[in-house]
C-alpha atoms as a PDB file:
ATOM      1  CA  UNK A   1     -14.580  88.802  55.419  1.00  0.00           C
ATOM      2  CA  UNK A   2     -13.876  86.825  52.621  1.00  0.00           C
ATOM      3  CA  UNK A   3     -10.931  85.121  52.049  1.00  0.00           C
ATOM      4  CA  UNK A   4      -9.071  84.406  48.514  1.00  0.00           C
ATOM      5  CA  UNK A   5      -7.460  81.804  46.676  1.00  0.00           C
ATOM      6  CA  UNK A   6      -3.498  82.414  46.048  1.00  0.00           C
ATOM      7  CA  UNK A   7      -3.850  83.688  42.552  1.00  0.00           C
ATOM      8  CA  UNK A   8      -7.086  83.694  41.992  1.00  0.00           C
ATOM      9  CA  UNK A   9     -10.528  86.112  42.939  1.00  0.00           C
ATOM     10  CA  UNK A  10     -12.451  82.801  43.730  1.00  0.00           C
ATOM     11  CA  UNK A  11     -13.208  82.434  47.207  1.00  0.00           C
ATOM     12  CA  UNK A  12     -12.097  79.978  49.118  1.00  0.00           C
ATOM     13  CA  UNK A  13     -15.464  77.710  50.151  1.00  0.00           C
ATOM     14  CA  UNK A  14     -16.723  78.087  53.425  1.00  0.00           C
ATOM     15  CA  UNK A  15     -16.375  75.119  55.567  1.00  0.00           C
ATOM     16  CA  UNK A  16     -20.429  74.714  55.629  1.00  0.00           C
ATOM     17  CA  UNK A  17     -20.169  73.872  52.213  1.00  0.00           C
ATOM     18  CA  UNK A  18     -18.327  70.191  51.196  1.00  0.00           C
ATOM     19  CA  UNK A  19     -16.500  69.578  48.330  1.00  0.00           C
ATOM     20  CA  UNK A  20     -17.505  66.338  45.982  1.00  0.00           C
ATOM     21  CA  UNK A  21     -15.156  63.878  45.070  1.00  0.00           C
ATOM     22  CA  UNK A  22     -14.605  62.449  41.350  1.00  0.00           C
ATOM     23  CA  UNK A  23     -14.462  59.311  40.293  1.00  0.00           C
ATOM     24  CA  UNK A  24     -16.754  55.818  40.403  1.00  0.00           C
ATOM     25  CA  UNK A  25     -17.430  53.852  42.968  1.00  0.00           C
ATOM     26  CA  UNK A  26     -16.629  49.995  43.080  1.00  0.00           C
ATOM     27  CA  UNK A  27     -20.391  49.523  42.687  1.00  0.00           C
ATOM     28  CA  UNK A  28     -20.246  51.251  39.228  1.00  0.00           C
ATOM     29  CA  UNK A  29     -17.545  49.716  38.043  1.00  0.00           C
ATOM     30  CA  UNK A  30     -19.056  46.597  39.161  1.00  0.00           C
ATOM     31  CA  UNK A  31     -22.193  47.533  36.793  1.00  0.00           C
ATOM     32  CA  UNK A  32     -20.364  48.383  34.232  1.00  0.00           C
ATOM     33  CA  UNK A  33     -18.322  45.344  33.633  1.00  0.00           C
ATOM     34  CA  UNK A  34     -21.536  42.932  34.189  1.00  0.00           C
ATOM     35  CA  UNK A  35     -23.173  45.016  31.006  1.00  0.00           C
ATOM     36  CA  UNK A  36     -20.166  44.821  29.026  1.00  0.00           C
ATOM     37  CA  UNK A  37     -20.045  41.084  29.605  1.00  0.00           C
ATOM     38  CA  UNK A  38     -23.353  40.467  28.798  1.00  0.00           C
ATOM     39  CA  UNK A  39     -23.283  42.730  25.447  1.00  0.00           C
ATOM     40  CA  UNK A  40     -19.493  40.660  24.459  1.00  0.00           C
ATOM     41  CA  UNK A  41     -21.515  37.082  24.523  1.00  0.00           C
ATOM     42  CA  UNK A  42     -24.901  38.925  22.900  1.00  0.00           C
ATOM     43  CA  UNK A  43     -22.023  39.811  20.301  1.00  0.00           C
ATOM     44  CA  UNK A  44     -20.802  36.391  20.049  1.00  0.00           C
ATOM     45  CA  UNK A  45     -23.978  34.885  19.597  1.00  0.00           C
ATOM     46  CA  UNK A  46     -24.841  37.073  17.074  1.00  0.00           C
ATOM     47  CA  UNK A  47     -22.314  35.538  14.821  1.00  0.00           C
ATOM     48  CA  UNK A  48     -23.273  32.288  15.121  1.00  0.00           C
ATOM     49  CA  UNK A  49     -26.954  33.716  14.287  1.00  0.00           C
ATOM     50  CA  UNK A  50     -25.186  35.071  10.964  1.00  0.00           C
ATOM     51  CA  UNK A  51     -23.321  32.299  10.167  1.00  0.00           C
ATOM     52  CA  UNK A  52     -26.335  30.192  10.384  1.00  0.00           C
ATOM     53  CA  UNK A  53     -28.514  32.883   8.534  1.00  0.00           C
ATOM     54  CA  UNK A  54     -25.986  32.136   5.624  1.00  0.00           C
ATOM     55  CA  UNK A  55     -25.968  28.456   5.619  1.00  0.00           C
ATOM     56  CA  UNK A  56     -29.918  28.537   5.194  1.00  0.00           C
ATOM     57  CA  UNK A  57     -29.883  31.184   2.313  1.00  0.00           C
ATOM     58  CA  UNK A  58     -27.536  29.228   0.565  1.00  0.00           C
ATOM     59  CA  UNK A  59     -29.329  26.150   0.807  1.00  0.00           C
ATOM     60  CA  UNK A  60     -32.248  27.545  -0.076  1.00  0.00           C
ATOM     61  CA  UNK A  61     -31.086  28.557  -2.983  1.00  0.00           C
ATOM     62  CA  UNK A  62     -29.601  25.245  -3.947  1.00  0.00           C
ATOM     63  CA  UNK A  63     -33.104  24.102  -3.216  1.00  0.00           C
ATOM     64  CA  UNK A  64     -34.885  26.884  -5.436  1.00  0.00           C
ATOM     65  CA  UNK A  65     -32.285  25.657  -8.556  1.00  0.00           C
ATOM     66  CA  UNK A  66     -32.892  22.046  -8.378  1.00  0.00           C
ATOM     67  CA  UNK A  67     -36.484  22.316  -8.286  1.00  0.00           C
ATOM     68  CA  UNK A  68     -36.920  24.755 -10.858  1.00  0.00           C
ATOM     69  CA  UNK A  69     -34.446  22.831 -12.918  1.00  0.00           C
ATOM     70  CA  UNK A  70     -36.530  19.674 -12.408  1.00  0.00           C
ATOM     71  CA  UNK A  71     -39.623  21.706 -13.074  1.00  0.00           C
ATOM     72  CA  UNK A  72     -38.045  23.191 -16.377  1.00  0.00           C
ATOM     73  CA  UNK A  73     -37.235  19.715 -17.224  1.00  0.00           C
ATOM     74  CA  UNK A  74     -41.074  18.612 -17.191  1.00  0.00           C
ATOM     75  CA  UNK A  75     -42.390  21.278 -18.838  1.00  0.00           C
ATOM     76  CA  UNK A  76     -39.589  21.355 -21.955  1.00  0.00           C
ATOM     77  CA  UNK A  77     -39.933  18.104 -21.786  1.00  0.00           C
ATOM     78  CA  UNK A  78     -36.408  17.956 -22.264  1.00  0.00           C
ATOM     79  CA  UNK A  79     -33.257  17.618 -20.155  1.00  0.00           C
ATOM     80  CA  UNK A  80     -32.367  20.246 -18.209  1.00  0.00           C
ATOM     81  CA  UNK A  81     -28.418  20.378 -16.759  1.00  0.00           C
ATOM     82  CA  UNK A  82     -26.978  22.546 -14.006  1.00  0.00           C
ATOM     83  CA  UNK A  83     -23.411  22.887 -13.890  1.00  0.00           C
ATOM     84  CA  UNK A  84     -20.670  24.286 -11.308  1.00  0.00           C
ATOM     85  CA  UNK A  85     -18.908  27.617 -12.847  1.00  0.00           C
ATOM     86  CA  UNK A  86     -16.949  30.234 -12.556  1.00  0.00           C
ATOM     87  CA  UNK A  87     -17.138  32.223 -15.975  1.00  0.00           C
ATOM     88  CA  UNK A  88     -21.041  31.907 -16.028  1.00  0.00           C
ATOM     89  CA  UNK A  89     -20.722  30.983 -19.497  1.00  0.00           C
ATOM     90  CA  UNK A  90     -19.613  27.668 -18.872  1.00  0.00           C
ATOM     91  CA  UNK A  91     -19.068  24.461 -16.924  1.00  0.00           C
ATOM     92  CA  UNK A  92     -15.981  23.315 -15.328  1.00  0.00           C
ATOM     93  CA  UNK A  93     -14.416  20.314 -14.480  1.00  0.00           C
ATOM     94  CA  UNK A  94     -14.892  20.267 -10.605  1.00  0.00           C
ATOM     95  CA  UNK A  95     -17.141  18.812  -7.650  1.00  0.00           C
ATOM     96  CA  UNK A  96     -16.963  22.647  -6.303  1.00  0.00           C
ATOM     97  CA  UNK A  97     -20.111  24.117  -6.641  1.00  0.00           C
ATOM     98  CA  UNK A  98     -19.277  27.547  -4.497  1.00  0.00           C
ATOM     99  CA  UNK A  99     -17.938  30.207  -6.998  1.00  0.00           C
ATOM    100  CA  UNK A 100     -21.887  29.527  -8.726  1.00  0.00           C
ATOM    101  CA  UNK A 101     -23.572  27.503 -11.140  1.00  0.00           C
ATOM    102  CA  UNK A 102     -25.522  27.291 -14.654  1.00  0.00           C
ATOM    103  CA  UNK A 103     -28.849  26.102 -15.324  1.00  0.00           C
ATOM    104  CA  UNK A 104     -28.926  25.438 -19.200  1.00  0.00           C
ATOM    105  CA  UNK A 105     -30.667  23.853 -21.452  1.00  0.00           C
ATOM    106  CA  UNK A 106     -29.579  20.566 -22.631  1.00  0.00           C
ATOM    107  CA  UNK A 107     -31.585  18.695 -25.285  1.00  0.00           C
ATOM    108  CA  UNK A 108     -28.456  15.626 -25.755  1.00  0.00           C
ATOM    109  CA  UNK A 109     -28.660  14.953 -21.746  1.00  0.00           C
ATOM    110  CA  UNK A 110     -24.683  15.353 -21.799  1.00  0.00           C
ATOM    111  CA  UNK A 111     -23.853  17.684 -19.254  1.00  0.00           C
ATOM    112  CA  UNK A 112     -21.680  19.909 -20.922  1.00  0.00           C
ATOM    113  CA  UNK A 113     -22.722  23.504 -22.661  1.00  0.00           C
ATOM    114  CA  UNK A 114     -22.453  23.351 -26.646  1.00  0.00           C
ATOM    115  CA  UNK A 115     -23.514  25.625 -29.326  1.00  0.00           C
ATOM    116  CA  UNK A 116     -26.889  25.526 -30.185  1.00  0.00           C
ATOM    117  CA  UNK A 117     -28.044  24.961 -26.275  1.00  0.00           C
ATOM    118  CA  UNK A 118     -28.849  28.249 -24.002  1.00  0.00           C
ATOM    119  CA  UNK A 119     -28.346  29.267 -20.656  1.00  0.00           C
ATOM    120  CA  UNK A 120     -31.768  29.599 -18.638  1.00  0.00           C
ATOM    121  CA  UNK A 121     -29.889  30.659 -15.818  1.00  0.00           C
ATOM    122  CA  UNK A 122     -26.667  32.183 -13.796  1.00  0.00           C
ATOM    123  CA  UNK A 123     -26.153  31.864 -10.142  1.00  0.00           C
ATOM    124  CA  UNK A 124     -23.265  33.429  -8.297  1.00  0.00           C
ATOM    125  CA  UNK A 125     -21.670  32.266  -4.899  1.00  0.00           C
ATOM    126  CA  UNK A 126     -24.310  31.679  -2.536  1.00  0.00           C
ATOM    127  CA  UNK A 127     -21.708  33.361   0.125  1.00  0.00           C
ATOM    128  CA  UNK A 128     -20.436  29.859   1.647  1.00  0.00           C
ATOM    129  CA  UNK A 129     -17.140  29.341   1.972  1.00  0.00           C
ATOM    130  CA  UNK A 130     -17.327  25.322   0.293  1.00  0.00           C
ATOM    131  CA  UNK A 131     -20.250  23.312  -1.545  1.00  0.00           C
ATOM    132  CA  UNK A 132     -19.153  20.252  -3.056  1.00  0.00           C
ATOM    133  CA  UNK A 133     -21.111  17.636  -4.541  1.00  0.00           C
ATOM    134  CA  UNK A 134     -20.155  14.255  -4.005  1.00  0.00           C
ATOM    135  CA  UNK A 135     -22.485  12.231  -6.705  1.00  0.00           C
ATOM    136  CA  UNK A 136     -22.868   8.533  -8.214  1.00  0.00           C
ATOM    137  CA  UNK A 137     -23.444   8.831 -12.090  1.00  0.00           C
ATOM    138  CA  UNK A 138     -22.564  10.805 -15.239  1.00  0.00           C
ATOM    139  CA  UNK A 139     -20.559  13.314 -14.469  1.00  0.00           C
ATOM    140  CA  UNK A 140     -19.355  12.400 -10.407  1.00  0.00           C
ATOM    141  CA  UNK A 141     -20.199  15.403  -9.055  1.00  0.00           C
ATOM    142  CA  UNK A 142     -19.396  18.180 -12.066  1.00  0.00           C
ATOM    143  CA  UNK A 143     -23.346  18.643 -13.072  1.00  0.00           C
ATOM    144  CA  UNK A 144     -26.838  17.540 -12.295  1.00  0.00           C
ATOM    145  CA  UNK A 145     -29.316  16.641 -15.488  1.00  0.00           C
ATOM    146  CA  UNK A 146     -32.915  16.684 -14.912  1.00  0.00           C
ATOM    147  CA  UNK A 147     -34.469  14.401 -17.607  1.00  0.00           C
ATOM    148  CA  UNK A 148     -37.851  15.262 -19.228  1.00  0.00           C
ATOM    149  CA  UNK A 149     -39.677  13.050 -16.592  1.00  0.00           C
ATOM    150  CA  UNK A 150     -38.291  14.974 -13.827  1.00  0.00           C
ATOM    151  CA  UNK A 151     -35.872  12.389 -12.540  1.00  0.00           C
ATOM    152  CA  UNK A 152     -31.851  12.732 -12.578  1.00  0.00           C
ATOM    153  CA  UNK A 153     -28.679  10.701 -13.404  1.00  0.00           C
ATOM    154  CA  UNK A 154     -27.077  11.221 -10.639  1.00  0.00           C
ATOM    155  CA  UNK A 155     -27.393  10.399  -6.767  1.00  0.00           C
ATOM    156  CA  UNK A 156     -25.447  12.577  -4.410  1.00  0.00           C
ATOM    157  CA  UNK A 157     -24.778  14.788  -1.681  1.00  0.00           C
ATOM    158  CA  UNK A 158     -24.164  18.611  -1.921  1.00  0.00           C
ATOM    159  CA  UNK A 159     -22.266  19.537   1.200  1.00  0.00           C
ATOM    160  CA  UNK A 160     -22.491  23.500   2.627  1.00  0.00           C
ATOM    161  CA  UNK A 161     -19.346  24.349   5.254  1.00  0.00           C
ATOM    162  CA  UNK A 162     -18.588  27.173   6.307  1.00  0.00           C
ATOM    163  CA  UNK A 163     -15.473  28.102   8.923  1.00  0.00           C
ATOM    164  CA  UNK A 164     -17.425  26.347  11.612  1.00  0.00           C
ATOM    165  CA  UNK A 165     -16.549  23.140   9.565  1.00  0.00           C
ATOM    166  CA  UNK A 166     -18.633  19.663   9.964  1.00  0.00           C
ATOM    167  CA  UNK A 167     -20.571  20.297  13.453  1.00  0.00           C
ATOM    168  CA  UNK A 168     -22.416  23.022  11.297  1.00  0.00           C
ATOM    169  CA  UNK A 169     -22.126  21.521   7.864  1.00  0.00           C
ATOM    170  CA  UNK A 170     -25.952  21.450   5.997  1.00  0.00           C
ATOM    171  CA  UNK A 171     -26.211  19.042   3.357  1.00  0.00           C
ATOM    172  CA  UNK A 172     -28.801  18.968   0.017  1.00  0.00           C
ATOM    173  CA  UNK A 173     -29.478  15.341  -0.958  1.00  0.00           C
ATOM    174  CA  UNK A 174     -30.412  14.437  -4.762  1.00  0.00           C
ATOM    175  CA  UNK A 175     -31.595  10.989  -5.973  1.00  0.00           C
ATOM    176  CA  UNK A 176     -32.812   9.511  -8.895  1.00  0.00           C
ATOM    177  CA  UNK A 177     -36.199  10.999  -8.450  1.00  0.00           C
ATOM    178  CA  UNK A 178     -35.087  14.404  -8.786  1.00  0.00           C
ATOM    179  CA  UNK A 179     -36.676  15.791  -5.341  1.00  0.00           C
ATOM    180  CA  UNK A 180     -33.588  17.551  -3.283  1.00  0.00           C
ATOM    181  CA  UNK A 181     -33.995  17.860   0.059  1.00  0.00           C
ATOM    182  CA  UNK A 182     -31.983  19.257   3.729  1.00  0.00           C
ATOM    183  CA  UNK A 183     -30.000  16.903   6.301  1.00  0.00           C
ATOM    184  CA  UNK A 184     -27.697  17.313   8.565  1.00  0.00           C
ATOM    185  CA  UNK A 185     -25.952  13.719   7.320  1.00  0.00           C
ATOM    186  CA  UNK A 186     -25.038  12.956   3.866  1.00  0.00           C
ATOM    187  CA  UNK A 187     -27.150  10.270   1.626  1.00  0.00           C
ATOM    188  CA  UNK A 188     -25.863   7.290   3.432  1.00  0.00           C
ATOM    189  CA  UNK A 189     -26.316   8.100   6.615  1.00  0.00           C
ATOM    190  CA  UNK A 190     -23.279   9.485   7.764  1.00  0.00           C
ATOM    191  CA  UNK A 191     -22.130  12.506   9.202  1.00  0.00           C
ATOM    192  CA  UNK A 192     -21.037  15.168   6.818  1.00  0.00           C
ATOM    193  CA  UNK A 193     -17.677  15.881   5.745  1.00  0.00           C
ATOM    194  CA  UNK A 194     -15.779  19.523   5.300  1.00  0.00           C
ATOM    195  CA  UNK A 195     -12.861  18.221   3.849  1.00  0.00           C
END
């Protein structure tokens, strides 16, 4: 004889068979916290990987710039001038080089873009949230001018920072020779500064 739920045609389960429980154990839980711990730092470090991934692209192509400048330079034999801008038409007045840059043509050597002299090149923001250039020479920091030997005017430090500020900071040194090149401390030696 069977018997009936109140309601319902389901039997009622014999009392040979048990009924499961829901739910998760403290051992699950356990598990489950441990791999969501371990996927929130993988998450953080990830950013920092990105972050970095940035600084280096936008040094590199700093790097790519200044050399082909310098190599434009030779082979015009001719001055060559790169310039921080906005418009991408012309220079402006400022040390900040991250809303992009010009690479024109510049036969007087006077680092400013005038009819007659063409634009070899445009570069947008390298994606960096400040690159300054702090230089000695024509100009302090508002252009760079390859000469027709392949050496420069100026001597000075182009400083990447991004929101990690100076621990992070990447810096593209210039001297008279013309040949950039990467440290983590600015031409003189000293750390780098975000400011």
């Amino acid at each position: 004889m069977n018997r009936y739920l109140p309601g319902s045609l389901s039997p009622l389960p014999s009392s040979r068979y048990l009924l499961k429980q829901g739910g998760y154990s403290l051992y699950d839980l356990i598990i489950t916290s441990a791999v969501a711990s371990v996927l929130g730092v993988g998450a953080m470090g990830m950013s920092s990987l990105v972050q970095d991934a940035r600084m280096a692209a936008g040094v590199n192509k700093l790097m790519t710039e200044l050399s082909l400048a310098r190599s434009e330079a030779i082979k015009r034999r001719s001055a060559i001038t790169l310039c921080a801008s906005t418009t991408s038409n012309e220079c402006q007045s400022s040390r900040k080089w991250h809303d992009g840059w010009i690479m024109f043509w510049d036969p007087n050597g006077n680092g400013r873009l005038e009819p007659g002299e063409s634009i070899l090149r445009v570069q947008d923001s390298p994606a960096i949230k400040s690159l300054n250039f702090g230089a000695w020479g024509p100009g302090t920091g508002q252009w760079v001018t390859y000469e027709a030997d392949g050496s420069t005017k100026q001597n000075g430090t182009f400083t990447f920072c991004d929101s990690r500020g100076a621990a992070k900071a990447k810096a593209v040194i210039l001297l008279g020779t013309g040949r950039p090149r990467v440290s983590a401390l600015n031409a003189s030696g000293d750390p780098l500064n975000c400011t």
